[in-house]
C-alpha atoms as a PDB file:
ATOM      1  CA  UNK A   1     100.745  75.074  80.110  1.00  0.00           C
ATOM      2  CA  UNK A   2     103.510  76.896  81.555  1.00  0.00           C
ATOM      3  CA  UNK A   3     103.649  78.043  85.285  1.00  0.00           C
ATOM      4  CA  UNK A   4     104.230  81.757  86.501  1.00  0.00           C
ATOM      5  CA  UNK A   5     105.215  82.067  89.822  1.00  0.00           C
ATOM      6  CA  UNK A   6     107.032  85.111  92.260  1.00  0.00           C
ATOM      7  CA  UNK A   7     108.856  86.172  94.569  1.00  0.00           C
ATOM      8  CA  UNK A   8     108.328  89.991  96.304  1.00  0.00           C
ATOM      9  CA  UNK A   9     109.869  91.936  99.053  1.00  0.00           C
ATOM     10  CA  UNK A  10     109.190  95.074 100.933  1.00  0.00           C
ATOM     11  CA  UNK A  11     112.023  96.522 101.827  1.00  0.00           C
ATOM     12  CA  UNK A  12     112.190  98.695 105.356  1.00  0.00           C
ATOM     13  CA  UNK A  13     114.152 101.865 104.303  1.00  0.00           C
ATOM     14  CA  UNK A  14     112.879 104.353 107.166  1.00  0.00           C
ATOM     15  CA  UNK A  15     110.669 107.692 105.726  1.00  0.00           C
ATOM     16  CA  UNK A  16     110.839 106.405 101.517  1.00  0.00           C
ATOM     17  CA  UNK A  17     110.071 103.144  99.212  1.00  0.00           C
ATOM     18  CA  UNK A  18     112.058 100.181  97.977  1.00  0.00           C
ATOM     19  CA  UNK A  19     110.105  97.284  96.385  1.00  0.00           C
ATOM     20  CA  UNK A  20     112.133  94.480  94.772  1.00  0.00           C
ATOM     21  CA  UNK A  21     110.277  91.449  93.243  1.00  0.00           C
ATOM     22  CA  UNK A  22     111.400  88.592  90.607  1.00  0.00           C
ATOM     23  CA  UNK A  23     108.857  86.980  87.920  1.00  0.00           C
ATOM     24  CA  UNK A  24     109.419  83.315  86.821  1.00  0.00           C
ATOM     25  CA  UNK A  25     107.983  81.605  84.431  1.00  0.00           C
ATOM     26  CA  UNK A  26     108.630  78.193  82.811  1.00  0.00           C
ATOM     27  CA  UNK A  27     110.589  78.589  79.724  1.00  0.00           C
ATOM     28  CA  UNK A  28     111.256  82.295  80.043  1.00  0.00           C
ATOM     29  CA  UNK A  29     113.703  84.140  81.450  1.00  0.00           C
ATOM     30  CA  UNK A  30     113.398  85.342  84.744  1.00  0.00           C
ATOM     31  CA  UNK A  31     112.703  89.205  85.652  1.00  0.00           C
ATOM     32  CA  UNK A  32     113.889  90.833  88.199  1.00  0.00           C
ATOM     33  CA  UNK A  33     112.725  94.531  88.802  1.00  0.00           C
ATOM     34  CA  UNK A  34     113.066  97.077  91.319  1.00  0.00           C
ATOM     35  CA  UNK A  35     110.213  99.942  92.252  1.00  0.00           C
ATOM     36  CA  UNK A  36     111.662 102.878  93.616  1.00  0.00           C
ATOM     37  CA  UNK A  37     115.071 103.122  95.571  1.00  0.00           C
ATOM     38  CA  UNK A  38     115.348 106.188  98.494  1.00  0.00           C
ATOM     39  CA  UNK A  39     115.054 107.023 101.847  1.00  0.00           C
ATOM     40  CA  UNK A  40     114.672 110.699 103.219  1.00  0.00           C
ATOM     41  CA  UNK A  41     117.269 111.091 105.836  1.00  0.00           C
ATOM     42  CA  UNK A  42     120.899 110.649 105.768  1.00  0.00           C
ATOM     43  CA  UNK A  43     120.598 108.809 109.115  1.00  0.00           C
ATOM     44  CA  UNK A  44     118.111 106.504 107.072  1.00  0.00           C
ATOM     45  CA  UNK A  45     120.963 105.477 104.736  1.00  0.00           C
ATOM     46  CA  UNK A  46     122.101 101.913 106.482  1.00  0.00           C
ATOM     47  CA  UNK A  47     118.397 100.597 106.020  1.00  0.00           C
ATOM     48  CA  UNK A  48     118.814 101.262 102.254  1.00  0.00           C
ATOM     49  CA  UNK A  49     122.447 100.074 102.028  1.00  0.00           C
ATOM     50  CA  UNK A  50     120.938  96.892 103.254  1.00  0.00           C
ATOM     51  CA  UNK A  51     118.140  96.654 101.315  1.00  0.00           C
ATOM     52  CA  UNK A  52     120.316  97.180  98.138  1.00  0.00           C
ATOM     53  CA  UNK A  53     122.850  94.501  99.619  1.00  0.00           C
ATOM     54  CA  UNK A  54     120.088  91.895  99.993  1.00  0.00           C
ATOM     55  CA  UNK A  55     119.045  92.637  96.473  1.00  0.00           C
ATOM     56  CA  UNK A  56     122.251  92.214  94.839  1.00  0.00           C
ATOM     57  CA  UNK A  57     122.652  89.117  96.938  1.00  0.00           C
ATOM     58  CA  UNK A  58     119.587  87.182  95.410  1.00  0.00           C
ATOM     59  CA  UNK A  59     119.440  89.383  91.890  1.00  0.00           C
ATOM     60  CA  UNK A  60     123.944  89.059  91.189  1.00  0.00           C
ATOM     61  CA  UNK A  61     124.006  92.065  89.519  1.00  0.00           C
ATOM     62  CA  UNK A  62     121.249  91.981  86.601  1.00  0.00           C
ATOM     63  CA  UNK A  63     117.702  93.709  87.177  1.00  0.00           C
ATOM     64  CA  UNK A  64     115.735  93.156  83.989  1.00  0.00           C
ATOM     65  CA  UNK A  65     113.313  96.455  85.297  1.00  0.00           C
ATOM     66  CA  UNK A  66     114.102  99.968  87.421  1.00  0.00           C
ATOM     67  CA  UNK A  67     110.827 101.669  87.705  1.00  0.00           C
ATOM     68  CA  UNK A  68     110.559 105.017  89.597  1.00  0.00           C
ATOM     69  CA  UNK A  69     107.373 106.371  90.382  1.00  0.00           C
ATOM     70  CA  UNK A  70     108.349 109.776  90.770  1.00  0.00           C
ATOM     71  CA  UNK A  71     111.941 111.951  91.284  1.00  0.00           C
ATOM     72  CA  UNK A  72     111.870 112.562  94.969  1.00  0.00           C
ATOM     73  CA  UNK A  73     114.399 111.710  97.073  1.00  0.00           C
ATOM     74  CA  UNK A  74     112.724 109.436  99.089  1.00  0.00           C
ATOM     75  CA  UNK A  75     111.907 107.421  95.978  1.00  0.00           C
ATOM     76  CA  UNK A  76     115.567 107.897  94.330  1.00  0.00           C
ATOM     77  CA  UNK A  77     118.024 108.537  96.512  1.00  0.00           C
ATOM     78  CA  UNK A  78     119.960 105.262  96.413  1.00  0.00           C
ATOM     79  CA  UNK A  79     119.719 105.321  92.283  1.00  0.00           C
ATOM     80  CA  UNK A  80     123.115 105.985  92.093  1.00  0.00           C
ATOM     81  CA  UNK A  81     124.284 103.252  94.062  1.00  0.00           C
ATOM     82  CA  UNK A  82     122.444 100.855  91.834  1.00  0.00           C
ATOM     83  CA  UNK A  83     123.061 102.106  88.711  1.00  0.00           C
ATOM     84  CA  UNK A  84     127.308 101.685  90.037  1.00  0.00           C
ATOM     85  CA  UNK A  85     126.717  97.926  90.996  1.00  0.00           C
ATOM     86  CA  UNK A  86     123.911  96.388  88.477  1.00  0.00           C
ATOM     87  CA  UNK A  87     123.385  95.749  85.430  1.00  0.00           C
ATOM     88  CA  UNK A  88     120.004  97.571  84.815  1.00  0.00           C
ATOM     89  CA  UNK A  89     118.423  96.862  81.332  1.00  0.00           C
ATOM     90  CA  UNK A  90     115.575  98.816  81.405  1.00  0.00           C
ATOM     91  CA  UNK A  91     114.670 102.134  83.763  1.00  0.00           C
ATOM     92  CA  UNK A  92     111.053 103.848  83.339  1.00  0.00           C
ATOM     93  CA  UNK A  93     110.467 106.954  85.419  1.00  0.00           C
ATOM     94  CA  UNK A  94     107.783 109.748  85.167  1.00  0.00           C
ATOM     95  CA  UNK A  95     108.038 112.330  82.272  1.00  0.00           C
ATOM     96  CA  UNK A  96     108.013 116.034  82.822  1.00  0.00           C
ATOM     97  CA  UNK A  97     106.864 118.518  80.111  1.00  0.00           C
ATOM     98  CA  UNK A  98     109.722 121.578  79.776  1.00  0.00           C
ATOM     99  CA  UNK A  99     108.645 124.469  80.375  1.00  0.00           C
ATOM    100  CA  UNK A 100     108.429 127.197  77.336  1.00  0.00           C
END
C-alpha cells in the first residue's frame, strides 16, 4: 500500500489569498499546486514577492497545478510574476459566459 502524505502553507499576503501546498505519494510524482496568487494594495506587494520567493525556493520552478478561484485582483495579481519564473503545467480558473 502506498503512502500519501503533504505539505501546505498559508501564505500572509496582506488584503488577498495565496495557498501553496505539495502532494506526495509513494511511487508517483510529486504535485505541487498553487491556489490563488494577489494582494489588493500596491503597498501589499513585498508580502507577495515573498510568498512567491519562498515558493520557488521549495517548488524550483515546476508547479504541476495554478488554480484561481476567481479574476480579482486580490486573487491574481501576482499571476504574472509566476507565470515569468515557473514552469506551470496546468492553470484552471473560473469560466465566464460572453455576453450576446
Amino acid at each position: 500500500m502506498s503512502e500519501t502524505s503533504g505539505s501546505f502553507v498559508f501564505h500572509g499576503v496582506g488584503q488577498g489569498l495565496c495557498y501553496s501546498g505539495q502532494i506526495f505519494e509513494e511511487g508517483m510524482a510529486d504535485v505541487n499546486f498553487i491556489y490563488d496568487c494577489g494582494t489588493l494594495y500596491k503597498k501589499d506587494r513585498i508580502f507577495l514577492d515573498t510568498a512567491i520567493n519562498k515558493i520557488f525556493d521549495i517548488f524550483k520552478k515546476k508547479v504541476t497545478f495554478l488554480f484561481l478561484s476567481h479574476l480579482d485582483k486580490d486573487h491574481i495579481y501576482g499571476v504574472p510574476q509566476l507565470l515569468k519564473e515557473f514552469d506551470v503545467e496546468y492553470v484552471f480558473c473560473p469560466i465566464f459566459p460572453q455576453k450576446s
